[in-house]
N, C-alpha and C. Protein backbone atom coordinates (compact mmCIF):
# COMPACT_ATOMS: atom_id res chain seq x y z
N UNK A 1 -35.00 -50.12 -22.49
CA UNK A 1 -35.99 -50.74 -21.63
C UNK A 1 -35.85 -52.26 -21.64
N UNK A 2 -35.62 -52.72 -22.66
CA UNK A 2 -35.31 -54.12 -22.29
C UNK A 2 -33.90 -54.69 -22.04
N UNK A 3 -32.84 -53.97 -21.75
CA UNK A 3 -31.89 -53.92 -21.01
C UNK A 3 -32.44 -54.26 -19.52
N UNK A 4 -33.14 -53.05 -19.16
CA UNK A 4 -33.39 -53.34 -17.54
C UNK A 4 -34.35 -54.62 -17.17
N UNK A 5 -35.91 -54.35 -18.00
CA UNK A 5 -36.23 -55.88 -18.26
C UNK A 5 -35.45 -57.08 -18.12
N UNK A 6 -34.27 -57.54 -18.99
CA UNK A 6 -33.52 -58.34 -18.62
C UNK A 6 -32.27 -58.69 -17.09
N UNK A 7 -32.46 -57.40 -17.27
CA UNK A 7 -31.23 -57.39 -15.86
C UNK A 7 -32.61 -57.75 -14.42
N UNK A 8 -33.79 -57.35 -14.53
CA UNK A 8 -34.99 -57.37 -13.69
C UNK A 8 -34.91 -59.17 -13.44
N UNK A 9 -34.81 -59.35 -14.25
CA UNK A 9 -35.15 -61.15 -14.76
C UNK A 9 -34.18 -61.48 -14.17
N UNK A 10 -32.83 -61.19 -14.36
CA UNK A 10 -31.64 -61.79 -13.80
C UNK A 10 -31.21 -61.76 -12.31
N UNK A 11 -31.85 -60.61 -11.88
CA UNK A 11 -31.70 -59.93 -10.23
C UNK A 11 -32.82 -61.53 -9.45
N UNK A 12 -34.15 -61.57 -10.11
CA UNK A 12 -35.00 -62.35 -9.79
C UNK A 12 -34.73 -63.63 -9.43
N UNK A 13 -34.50 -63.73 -10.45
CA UNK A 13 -33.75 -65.59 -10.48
C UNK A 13 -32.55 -65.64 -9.64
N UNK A 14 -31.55 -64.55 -8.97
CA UNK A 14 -30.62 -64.50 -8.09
C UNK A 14 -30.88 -64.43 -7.11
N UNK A 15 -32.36 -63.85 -6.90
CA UNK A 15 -32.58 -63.72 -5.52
C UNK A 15 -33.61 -64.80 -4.84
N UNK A 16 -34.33 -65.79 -6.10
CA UNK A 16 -35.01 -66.78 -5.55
C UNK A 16 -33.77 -68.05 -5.33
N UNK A 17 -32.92 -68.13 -6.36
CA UNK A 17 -31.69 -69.28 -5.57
C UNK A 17 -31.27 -68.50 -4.37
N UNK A 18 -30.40 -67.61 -4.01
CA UNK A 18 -30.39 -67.32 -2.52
C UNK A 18 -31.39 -67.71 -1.27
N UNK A 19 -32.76 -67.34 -1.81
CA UNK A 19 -33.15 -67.97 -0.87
C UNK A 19 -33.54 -69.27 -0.98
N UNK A 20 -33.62 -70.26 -1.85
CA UNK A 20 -33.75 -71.70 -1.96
C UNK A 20 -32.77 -72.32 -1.34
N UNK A 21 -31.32 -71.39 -1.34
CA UNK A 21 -30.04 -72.19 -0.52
C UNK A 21 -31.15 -71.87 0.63
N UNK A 22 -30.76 -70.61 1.36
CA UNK A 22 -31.10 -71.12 2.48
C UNK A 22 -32.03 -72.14 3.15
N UNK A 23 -32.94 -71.89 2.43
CA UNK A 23 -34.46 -72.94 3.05
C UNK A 23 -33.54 -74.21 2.83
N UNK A 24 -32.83 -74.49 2.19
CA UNK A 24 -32.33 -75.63 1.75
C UNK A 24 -30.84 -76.62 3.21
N UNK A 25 -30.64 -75.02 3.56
CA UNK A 25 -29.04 -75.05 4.71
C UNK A 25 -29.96 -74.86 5.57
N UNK A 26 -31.33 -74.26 6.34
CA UNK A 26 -32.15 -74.75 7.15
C UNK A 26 -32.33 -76.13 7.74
N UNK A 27 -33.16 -76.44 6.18
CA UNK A 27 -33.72 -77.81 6.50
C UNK A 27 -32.50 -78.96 6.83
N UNK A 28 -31.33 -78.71 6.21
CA UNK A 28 -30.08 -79.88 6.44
C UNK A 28 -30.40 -79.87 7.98
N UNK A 29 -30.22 -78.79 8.41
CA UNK A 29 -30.24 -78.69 9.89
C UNK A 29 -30.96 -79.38 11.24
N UNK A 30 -32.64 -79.35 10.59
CA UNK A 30 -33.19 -80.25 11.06
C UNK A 30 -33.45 -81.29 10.60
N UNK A 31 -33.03 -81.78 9.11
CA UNK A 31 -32.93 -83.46 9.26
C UNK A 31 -31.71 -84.02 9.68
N UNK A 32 -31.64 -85.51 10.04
CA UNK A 32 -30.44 -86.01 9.98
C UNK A 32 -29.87 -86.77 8.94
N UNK A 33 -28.27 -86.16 9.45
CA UNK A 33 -27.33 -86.07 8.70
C UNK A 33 -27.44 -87.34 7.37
N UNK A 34 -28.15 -88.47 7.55
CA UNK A 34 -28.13 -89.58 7.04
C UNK A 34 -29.33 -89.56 5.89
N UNK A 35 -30.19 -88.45 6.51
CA UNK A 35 -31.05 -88.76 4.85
C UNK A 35 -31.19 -87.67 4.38
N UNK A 36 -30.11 -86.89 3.97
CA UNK A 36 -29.91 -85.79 2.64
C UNK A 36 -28.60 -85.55 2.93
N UNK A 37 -27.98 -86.13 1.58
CA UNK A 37 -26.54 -85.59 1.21
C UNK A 37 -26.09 -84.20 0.45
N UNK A 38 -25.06 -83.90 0.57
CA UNK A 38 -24.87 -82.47 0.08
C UNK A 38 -25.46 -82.32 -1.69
N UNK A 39 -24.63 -83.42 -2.29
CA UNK A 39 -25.28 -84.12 -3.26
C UNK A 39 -26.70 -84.24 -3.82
N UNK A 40 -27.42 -84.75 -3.11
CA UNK A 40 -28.67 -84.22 -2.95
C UNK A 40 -28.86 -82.64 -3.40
N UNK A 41 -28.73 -81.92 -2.32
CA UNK A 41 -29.12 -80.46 -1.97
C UNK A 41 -28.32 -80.14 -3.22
N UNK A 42 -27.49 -80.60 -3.74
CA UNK A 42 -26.98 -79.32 -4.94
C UNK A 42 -27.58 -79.88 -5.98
N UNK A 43 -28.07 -81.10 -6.28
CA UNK A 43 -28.99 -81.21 -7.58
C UNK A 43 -30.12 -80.88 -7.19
N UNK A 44 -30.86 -80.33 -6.22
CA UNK A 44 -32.29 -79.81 -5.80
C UNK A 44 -31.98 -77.98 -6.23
N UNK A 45 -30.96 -78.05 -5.96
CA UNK A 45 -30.95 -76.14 -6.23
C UNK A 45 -30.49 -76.23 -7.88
N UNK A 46 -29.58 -77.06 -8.40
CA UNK A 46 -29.44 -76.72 -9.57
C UNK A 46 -30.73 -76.77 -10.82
N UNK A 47 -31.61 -78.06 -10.73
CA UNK A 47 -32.65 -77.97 -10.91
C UNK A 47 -33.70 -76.65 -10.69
N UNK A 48 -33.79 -76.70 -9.53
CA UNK A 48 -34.75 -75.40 -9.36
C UNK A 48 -34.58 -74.28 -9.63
N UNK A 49 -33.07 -73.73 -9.79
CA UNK A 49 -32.23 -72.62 -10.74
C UNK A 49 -32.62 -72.84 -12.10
N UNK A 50 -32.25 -73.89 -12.96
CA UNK A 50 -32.46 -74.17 -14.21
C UNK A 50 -33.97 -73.76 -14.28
N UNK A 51 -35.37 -74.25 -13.47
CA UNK A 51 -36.73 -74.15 -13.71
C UNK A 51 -36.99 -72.61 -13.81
N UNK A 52 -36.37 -71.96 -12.51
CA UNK A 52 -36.80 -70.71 -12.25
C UNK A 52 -35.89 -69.47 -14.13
N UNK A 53 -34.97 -70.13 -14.07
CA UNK A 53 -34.25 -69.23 -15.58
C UNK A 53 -34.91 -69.61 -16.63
N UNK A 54 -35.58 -70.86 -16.76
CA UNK A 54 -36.59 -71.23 -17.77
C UNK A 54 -37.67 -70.24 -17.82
N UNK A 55 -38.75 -70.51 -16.55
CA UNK A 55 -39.30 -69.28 -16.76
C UNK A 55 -39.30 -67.79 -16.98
N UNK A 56 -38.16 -67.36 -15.95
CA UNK A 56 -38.11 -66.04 -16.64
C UNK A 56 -37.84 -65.43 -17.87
N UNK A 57 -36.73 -66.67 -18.47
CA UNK A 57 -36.94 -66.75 -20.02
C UNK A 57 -38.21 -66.11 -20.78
N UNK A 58 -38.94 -67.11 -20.28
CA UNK A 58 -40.16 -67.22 -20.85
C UNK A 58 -41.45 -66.28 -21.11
N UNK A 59 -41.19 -65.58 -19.35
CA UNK A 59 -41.46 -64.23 -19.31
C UNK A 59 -40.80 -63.33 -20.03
N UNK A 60 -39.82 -63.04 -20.34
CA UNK A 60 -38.88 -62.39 -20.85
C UNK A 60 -39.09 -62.37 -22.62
N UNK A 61 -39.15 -63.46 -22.76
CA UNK A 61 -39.72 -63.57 -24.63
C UNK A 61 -41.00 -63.09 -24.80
N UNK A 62 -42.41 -63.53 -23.87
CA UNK A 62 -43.34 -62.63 -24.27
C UNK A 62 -43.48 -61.76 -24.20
N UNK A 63 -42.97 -60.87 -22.81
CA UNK A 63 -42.79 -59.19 -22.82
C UNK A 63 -42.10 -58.36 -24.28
N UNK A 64 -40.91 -59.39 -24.85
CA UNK A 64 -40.53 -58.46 -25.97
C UNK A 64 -41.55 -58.93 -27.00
N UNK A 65 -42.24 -60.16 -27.19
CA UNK A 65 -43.32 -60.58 -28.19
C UNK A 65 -44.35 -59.35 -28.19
N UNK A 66 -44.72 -58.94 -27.02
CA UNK A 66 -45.68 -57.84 -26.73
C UNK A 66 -45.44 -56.51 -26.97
N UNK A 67 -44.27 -56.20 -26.91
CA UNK A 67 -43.65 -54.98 -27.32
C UNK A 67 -43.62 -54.86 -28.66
N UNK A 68 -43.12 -55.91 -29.27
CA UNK A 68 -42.81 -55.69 -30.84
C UNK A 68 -44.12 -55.63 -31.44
N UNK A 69 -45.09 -56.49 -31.38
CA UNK A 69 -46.98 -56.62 -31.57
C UNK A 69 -47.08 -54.83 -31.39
N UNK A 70 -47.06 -54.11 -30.68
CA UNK A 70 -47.82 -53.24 -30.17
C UNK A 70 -47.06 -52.23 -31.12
N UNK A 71 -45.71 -52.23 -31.15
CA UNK A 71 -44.87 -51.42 -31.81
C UNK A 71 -45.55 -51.58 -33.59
N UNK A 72 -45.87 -53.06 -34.02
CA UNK A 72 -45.78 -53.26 -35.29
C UNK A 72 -47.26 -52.75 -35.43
N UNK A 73 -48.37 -52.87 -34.80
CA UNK A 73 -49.82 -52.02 -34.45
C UNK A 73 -49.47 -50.61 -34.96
N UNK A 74 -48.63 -49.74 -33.71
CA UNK A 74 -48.55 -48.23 -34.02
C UNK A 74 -48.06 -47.96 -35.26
N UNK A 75 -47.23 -48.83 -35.73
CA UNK A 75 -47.11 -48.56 -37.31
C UNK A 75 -48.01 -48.54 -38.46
N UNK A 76 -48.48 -49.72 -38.46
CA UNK A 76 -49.87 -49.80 -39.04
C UNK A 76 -50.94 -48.84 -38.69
N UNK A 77 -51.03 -48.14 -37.41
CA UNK A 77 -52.02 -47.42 -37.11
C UNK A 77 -51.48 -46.00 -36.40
N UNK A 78 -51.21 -45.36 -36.80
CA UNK A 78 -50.69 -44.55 -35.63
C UNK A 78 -51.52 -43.77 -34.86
N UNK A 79 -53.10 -43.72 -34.89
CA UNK A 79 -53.79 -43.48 -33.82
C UNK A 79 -53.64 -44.39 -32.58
N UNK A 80 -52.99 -45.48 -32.57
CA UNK A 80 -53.31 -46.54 -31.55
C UNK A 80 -52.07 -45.90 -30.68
N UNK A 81 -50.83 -44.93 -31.02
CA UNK A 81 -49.47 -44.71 -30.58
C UNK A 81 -50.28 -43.12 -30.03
N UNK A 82 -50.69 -42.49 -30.67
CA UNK A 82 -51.95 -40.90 -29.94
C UNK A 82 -52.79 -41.47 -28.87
N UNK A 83 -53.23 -42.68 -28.82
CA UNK A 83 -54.06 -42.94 -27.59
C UNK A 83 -53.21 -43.65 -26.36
N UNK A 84 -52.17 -44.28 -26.82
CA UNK A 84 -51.66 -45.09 -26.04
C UNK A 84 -50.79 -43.49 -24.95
N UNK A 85 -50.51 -42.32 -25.57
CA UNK A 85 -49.52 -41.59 -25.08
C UNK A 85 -50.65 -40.46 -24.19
N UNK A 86 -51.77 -40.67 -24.32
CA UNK A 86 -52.59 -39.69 -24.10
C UNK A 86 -52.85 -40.33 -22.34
N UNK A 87 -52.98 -41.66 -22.85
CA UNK A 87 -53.56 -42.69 -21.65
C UNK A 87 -52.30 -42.89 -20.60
């Protein structure tokens, strides 16, 4: 499960840069040519790639933080693992 979790995270972040290029090869379109360089546009996506993998990171560490908590619970308790399977 946290195989796919991670691959979930990775699909995400691939599919919000795809579309940040575009909005990005849009907008070149209607500004002119003189005030945004390509240069520009690729440190605006690399940035916003880097932000968006940060977070899912981030998401990604508390989901297993939460898993392991809950896992280290049913051990300590194993009624909490009978209700959780019932529910």
């Amino acid at each position: 499960m946290t195989h796919n979790k991670h691959q979930e995270v990775i699909q995400t972040t691939s599919l919000f840069s795809c579309q940040i290029k575009k909005v990005i090869k849009e907008i070149t379109f209607l500004l002119p040519v003189k005030l945004i360089s390509m240069k520009t546009i690729q440190k605006t996506i690399s940035a916003t790639q880097e932000i968006q993998l940060q977070s899912a990171l981030r998401r990604f560490d508390k989901y297993i933080f939460a898993t392991q908590t809950i896992s280290h619970l049913e051990d300590e308790h194993p009624h909490l693992k009978k209700q959780r399977e019932i529910n």
